[in-house]
Structures are given as C-alpha cells and as structure tokens.
C-alpha atoms as a PDB file:
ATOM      1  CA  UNK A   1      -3.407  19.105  -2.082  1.00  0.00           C
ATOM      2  CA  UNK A   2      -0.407  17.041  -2.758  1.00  0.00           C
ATOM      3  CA  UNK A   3      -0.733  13.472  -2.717  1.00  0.00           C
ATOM      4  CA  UNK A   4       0.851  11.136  -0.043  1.00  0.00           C
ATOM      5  CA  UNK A   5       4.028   9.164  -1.113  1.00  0.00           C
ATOM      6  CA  UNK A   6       4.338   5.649   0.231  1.00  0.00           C
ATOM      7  CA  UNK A   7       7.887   4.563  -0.580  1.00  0.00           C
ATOM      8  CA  UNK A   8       7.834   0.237  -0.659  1.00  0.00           C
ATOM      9  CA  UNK A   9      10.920  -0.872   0.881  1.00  0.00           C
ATOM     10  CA  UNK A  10      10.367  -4.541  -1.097  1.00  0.00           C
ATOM     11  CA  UNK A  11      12.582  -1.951  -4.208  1.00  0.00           C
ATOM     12  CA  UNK A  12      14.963  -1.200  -0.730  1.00  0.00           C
ATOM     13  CA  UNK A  13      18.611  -2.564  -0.612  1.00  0.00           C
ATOM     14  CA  UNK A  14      18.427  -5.873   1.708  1.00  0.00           C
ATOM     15  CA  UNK A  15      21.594  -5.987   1.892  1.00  0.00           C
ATOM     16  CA  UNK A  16      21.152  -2.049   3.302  1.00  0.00           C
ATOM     17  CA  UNK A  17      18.014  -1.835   5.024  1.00  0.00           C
ATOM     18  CA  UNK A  18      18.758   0.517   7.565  1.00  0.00           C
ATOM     19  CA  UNK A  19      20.601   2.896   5.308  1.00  0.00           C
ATOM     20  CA  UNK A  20      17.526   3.034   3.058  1.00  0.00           C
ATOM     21  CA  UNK A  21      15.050   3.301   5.825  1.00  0.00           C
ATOM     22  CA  UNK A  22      17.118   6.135   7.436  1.00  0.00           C
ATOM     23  CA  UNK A  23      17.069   8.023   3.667  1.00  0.00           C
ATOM     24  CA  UNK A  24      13.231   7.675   3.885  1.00  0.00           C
ATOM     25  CA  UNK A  25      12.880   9.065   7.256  1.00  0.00           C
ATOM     26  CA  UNK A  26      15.094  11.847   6.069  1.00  0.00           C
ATOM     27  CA  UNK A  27      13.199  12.320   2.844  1.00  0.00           C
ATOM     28  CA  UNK A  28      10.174  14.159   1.813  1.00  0.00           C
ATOM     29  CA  UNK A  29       7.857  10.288   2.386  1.00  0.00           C
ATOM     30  CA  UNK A  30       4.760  10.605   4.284  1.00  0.00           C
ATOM     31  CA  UNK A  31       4.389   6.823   5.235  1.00  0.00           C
ATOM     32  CA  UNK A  32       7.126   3.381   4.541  1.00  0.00           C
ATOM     33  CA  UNK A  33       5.297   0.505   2.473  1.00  0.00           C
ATOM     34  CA  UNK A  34       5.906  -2.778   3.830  1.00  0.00           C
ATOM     35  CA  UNK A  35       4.734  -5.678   1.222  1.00  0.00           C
ATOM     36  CA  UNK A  36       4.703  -8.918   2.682  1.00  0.00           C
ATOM     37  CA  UNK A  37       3.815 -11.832   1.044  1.00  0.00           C
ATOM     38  CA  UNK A  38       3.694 -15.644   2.087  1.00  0.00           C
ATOM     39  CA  UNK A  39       4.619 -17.763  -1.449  1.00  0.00           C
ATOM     40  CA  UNK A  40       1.001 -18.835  -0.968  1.00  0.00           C
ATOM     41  CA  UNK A  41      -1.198 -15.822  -1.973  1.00  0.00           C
ATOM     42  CA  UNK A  42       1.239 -14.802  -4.087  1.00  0.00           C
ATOM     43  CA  UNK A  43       4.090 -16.389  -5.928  1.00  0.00           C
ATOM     44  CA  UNK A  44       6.967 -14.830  -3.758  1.00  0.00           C
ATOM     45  CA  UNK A  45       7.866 -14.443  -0.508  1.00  0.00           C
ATOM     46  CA  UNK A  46       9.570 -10.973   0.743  1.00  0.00           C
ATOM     47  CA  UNK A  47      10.222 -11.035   4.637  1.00  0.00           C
ATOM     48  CA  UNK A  48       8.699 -11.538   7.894  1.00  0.00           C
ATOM     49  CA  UNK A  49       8.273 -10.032  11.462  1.00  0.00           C
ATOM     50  CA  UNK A  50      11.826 -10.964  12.434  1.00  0.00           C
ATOM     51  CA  UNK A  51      13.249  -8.946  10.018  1.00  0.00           C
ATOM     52  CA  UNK A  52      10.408  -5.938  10.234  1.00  0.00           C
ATOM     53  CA  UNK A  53      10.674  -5.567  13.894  1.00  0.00           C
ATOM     54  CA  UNK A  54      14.301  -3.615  13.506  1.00  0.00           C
ATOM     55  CA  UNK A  55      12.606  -1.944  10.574  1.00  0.00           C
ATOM     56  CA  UNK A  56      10.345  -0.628  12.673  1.00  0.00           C
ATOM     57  CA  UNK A  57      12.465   0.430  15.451  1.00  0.00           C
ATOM     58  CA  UNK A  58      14.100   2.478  12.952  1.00  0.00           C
ATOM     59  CA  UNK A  59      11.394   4.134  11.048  1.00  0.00           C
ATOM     60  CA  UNK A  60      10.043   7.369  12.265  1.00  0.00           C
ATOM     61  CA  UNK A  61       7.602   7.648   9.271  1.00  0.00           C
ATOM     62  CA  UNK A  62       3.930   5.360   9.687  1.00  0.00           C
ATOM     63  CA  UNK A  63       4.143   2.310   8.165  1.00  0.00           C
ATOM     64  CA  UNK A  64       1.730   1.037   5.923  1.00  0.00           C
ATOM     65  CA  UNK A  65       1.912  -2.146   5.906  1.00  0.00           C
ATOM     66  CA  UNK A  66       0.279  -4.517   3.042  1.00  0.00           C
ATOM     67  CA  UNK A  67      -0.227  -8.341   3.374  1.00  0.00           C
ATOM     68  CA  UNK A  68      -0.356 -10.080   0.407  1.00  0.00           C
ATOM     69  CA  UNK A  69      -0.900 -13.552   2.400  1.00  0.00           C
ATOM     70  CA  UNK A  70      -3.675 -16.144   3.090  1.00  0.00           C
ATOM     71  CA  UNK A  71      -5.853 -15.862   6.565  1.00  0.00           C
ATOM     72  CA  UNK A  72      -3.922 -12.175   7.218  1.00  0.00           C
ATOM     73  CA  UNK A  73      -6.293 -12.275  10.115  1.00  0.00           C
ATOM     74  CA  UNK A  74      -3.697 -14.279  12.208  1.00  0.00           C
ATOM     75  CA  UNK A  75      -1.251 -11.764  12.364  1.00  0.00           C
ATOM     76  CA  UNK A  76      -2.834  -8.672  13.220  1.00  0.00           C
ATOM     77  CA  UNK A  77      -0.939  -8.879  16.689  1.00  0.00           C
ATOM     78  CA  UNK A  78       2.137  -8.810  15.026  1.00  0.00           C
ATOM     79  CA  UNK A  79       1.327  -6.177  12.474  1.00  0.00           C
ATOM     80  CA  UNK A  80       0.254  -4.164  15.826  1.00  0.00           C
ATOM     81  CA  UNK A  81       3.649  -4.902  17.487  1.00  0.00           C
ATOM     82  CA  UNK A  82       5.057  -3.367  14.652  1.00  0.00           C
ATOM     83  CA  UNK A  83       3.320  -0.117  15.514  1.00  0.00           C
ATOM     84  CA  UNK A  84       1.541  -0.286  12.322  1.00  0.00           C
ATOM     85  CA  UNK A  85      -0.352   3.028  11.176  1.00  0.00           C
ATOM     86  CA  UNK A  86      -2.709   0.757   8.430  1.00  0.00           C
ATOM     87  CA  UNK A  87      -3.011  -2.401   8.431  1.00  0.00           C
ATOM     88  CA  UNK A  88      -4.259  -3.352   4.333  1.00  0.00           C
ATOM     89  CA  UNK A  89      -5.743  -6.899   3.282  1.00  0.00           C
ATOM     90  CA  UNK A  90      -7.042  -8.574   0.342  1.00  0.00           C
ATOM     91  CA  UNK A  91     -10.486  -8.397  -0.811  1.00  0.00           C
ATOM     92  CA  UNK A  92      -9.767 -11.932  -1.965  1.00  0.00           C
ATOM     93  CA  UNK A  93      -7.729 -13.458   0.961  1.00  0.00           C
ATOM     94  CA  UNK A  94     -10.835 -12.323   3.147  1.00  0.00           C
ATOM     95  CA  UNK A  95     -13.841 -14.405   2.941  1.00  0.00           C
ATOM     96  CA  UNK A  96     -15.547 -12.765   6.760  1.00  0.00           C
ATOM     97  CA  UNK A  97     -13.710  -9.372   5.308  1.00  0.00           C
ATOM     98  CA  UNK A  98     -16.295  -7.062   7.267  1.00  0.00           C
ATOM     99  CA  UNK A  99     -14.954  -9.482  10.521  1.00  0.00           C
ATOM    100  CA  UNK A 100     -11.688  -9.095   9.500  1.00  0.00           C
ATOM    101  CA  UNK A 101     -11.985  -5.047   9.279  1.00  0.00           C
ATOM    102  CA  UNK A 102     -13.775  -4.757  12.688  1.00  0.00           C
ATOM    103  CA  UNK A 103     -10.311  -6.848  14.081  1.00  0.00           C
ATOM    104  CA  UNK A 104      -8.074  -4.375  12.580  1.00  0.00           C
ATOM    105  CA  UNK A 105      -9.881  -0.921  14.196  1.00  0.00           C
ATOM    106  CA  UNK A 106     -10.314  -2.615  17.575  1.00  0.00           C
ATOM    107  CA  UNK A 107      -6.805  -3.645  17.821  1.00  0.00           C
ATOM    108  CA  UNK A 108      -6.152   0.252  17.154  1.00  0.00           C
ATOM    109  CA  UNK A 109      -4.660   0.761  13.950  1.00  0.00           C
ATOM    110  CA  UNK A 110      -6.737   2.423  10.237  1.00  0.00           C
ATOM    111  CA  UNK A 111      -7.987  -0.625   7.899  1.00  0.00           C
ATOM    112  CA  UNK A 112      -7.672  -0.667   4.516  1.00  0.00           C
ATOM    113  CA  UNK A 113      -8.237  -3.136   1.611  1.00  0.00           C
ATOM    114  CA  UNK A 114      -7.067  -3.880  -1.603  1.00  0.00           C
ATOM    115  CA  UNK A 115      -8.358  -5.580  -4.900  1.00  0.00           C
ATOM    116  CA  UNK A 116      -6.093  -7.171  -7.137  1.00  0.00           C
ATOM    117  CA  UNK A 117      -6.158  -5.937 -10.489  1.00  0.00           C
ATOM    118  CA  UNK A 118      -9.236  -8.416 -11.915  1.00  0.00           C
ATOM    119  CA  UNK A 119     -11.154  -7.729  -8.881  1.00  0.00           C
ATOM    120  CA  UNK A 120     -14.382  -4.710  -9.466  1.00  0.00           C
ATOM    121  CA  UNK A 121     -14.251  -1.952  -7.783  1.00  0.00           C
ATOM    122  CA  UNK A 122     -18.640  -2.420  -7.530  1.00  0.00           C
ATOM    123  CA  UNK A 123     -17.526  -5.726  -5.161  1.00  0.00           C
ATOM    124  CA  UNK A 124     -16.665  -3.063  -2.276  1.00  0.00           C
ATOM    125  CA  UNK A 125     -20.344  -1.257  -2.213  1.00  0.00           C
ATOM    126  CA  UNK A 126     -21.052  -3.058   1.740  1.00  0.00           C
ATOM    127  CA  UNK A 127     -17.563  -2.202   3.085  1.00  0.00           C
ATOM    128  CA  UNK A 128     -16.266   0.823   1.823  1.00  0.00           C
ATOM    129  CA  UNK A 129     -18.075   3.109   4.755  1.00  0.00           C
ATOM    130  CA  UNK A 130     -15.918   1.156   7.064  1.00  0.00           C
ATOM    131  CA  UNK A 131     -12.430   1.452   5.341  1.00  0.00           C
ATOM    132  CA  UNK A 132     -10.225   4.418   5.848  1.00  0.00           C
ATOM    133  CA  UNK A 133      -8.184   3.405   2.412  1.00  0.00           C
ATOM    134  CA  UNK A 134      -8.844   1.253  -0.674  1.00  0.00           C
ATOM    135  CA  UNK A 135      -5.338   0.094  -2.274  1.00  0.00           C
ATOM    136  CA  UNK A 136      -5.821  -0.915  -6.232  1.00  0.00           C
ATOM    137  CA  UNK A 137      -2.662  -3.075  -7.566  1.00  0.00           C
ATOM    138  CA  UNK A 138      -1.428  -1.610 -10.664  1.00  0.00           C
ATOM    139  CA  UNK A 139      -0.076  -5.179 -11.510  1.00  0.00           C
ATOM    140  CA  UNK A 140      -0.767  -8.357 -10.589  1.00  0.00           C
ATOM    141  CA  UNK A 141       1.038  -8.652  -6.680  1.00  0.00           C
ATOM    142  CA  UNK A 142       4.153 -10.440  -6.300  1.00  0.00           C
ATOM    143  CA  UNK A 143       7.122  -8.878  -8.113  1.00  0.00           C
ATOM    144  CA  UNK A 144       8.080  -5.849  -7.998  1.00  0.00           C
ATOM    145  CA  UNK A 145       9.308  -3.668 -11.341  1.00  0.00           C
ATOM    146  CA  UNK A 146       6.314  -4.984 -13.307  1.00  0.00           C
ATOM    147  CA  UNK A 147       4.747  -3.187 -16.311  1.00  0.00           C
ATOM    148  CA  UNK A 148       1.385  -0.858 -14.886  1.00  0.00           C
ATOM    149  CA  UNK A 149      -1.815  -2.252 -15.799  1.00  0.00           C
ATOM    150  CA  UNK A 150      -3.619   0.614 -17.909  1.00  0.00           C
ATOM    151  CA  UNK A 151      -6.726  -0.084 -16.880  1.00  0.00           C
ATOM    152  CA  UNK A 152      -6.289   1.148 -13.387  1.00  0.00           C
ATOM    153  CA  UNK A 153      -6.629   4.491 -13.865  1.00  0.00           C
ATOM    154  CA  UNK A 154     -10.361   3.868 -15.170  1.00  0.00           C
ATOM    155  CA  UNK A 155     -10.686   1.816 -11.706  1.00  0.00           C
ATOM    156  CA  UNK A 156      -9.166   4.490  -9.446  1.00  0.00           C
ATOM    157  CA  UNK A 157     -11.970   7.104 -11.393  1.00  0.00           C
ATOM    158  CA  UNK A 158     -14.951   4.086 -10.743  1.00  0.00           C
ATOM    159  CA  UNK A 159     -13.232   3.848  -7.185  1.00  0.00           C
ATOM    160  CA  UNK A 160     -13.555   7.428  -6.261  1.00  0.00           C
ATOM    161  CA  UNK A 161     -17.433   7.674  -7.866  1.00  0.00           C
ATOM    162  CA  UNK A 162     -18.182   4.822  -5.390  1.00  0.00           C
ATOM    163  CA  UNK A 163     -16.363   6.781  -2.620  1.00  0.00           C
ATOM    164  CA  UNK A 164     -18.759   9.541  -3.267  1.00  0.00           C
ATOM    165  CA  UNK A 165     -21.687   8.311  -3.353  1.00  0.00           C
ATOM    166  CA  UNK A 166     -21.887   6.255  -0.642  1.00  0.00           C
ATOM    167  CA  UNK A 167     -20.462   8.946   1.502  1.00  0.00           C
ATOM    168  CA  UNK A 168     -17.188   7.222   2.403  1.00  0.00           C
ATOM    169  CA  UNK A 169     -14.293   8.848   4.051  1.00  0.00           C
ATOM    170  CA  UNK A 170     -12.017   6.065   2.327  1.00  0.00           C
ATOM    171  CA  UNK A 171      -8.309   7.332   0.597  1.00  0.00           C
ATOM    172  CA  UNK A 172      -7.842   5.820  -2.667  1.00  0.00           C
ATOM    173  CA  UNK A 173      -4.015   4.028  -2.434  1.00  0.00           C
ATOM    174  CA  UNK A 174      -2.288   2.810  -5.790  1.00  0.00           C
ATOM    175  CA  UNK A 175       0.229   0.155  -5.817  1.00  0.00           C
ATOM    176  CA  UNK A 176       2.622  -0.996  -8.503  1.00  0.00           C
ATOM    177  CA  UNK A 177       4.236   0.758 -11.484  1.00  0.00           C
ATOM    178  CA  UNK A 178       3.653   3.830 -10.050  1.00  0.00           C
ATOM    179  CA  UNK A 179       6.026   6.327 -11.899  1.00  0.00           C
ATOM    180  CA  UNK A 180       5.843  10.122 -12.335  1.00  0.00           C
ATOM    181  CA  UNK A 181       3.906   9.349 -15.601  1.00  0.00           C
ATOM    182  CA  UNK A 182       1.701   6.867 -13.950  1.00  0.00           C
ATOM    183  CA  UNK A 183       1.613   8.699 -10.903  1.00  0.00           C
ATOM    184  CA  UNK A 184       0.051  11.966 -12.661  1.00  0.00           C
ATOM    185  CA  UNK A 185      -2.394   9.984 -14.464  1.00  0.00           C
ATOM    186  CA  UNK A 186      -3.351   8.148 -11.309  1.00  0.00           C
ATOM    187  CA  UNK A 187      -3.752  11.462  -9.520  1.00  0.00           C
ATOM    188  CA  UNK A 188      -5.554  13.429 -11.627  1.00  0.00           C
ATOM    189  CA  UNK A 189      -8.598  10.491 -11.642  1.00  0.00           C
ATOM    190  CA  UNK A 190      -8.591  10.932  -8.086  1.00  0.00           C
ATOM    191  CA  UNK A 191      -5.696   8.616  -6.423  1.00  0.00           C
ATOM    192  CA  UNK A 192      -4.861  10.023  -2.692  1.00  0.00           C
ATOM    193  CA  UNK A 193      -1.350   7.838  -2.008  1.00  0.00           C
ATOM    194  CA  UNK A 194       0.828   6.469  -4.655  1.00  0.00           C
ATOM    195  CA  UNK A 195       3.328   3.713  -3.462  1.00  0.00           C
ATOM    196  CA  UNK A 196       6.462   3.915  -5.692  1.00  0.00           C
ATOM    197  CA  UNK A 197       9.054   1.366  -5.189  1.00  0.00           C
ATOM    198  CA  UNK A 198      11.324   0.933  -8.655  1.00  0.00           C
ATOM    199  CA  UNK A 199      10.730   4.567  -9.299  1.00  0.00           C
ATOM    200  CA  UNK A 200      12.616   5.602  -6.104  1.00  0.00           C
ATOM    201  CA  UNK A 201      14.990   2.699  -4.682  1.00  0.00           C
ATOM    202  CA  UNK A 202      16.074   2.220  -8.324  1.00  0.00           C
ATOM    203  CA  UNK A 203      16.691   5.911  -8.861  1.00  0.00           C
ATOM    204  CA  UNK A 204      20.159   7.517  -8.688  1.00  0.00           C
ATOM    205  CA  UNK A 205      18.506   9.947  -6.395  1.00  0.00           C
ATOM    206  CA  UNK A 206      15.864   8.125  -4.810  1.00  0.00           C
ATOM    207  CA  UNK A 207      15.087  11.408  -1.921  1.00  0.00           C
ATOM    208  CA  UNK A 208      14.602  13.224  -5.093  1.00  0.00           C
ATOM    209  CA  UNK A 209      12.515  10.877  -7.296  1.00  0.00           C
ATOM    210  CA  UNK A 210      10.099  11.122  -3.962  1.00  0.00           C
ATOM    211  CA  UNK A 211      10.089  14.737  -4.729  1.00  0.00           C
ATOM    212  CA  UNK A 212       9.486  14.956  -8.060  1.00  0.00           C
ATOM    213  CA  UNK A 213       6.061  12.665  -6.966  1.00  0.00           C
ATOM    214  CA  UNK A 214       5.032  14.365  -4.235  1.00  0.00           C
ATOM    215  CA  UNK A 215       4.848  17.506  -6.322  1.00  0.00           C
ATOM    216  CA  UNK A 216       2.780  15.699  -9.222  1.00  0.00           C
END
C-alpha cells in the first residue's frame, strides 16, 4: 500500500502561495500540511487564520493541519472553519489531552497528536485508542530544513508495536526531514504519512519529488 504524502506548505513560496497550492492540488498529494506555530511553543511563528482562510478556499486536497502552539484548544473553531480534515496537537501543549481529543471529534473533524522528538512513545498507552493519527517530529519543531533525528525511525517501530497491541486504529504520521532516504527508512518500520516540505518545495520539480515518495 503506498504511503500518504502530506506536502507542508511552511517549505511553500509566500510570496506564491496560491501557485504552490494549485501545483499540490494538481499533483499526486493526498492531504496539504499546514504548520502553525505561535513564537511561544515554538521559537517561530509561520501564519495565521487570516492568511489560511484563502488557502483553504483554494485547496481541494484535506488539510492536515498541525498546531505547534500553547492552549491549541482555543482555536478548534477556527481550525473547523478552515474545513480541516485532522486537526493534530501536542502531547506536551495538552495537559486535559483526552479533553482536548473529545473537542476535536465532536466538532467533526479526525484527531491526531504528536510528540516532539524527546517525548516516549510508552506516554501515549491511555490515548492512543482514541486517536486516528500519531505525528512523531523528526526534529525538534520550529524550522523547517533541519537535519532528521535518527532515532525516529526506532520510535515510529515502538509506535506501531504500541498501535498493535492495544488494538488501535491510529496512522503513524512523520514530520520533518523527511526525504526519499528518510522516507524509505521511515516506511519500512511502519510510518503511514510522511510530510515532506524541503524535499518537495525546494525541489526543481517539486510534483515529481511527491512522486518519487509516494512510490517509496
């Protein structure tokens, strides 16, 4: 089964949005990434609903959207205006994260929930029956172009074993440094989604660089 390719438009031309959301609708992606971040969380801040409400009027792919903020709670009305497919928060911005989950489904869109790199996988044993994905940074959130973490791959196979045993439905969703050499490592320990952002905006041929990973 080929894996699902999450293009993060924080790699995309600013300056260009539309052109680069239009390639992506055009292209082989199965969902848009959309990182946002708050300068509190984590030490950058990428953009806000003003400037993701044309976004979405213009994608025709789901959009996966990732908040890398403090109290994400607050804006789950805006991430459903949006027309959000997934709505993804931190393990460690959640405190009430079971709460915060329950939120998410009733306001009608898939929850997921990520762990930053230094976070264990065993910390996600109550919740993961009541997740449809688990993202797992491949570098510490905030920049994009950053060097994978090795050690990820080990999480994504401690991940899945969890996954299994408790008898969870939950996608496994890698985020940062995902390449075609990362990618294939990632996949092959049991990764369901790879987000690529470098890899494909910084590309010369960024439709095919999604491709080339969707047929890792």
């Amino acid at each position: 089964m080929k894996p699902i390719i999450s293009p993060s438009i924080l790699a995309a031309d600013f300056g260009n949005l539309a052109r680069d959301i239009e390639m992506l609708n055009r292209s082989e992606a199965d969902w848009i990434h959309i990182d946002i971040m708050d300068g509190v969380f984590v030490p950058n801040i990428s953009f806000g609903f003003p400037v993701l409400k044309p976004v979405a009027r213009i994608a025709r792919k789901p959009l996966d959207v990732h908040l890398m903020i403090v109290q994400p709670e607050k804006f789950i009305p805006e991430v459903k205006a949006l027309g959000a497919y997934i709505m993804n928060v931190h393990y460690e911005a959640c405190p009430h994260l079971h709460r915060v989950v329950q939120q998410i489904r009733e306001a009608g869109m898939l929850p997921a929930v990520t762990l930053n790199p230094a976070t264990p996988v065993a910390l996600l044993r109550d919740i993961i029956r009541e997740v449809h994905m688990v993202l797992l940074m491949g570098v510490n959130p905030g920049f994009g172009g950053q060097k994978f973490i090795g050690h990820t791959v080990e999480k994504v196979r401690e991940l899945k074993a969890l996954i299994q045993e408790t008898g969870s439905q939950a996608l496994i969703e890698i985020d940062g440094g995902v390449n075609t050499e990362t990618g294939a490592r990632l996949l092959e320990a049991g990764a369901d989604v790879l987000v690529a952002g470098s890899a494909v905006f910084s590309s010369p041929h960024p439709e095919q660089a999604i491709v080339s990973l969707k047929n890792l």
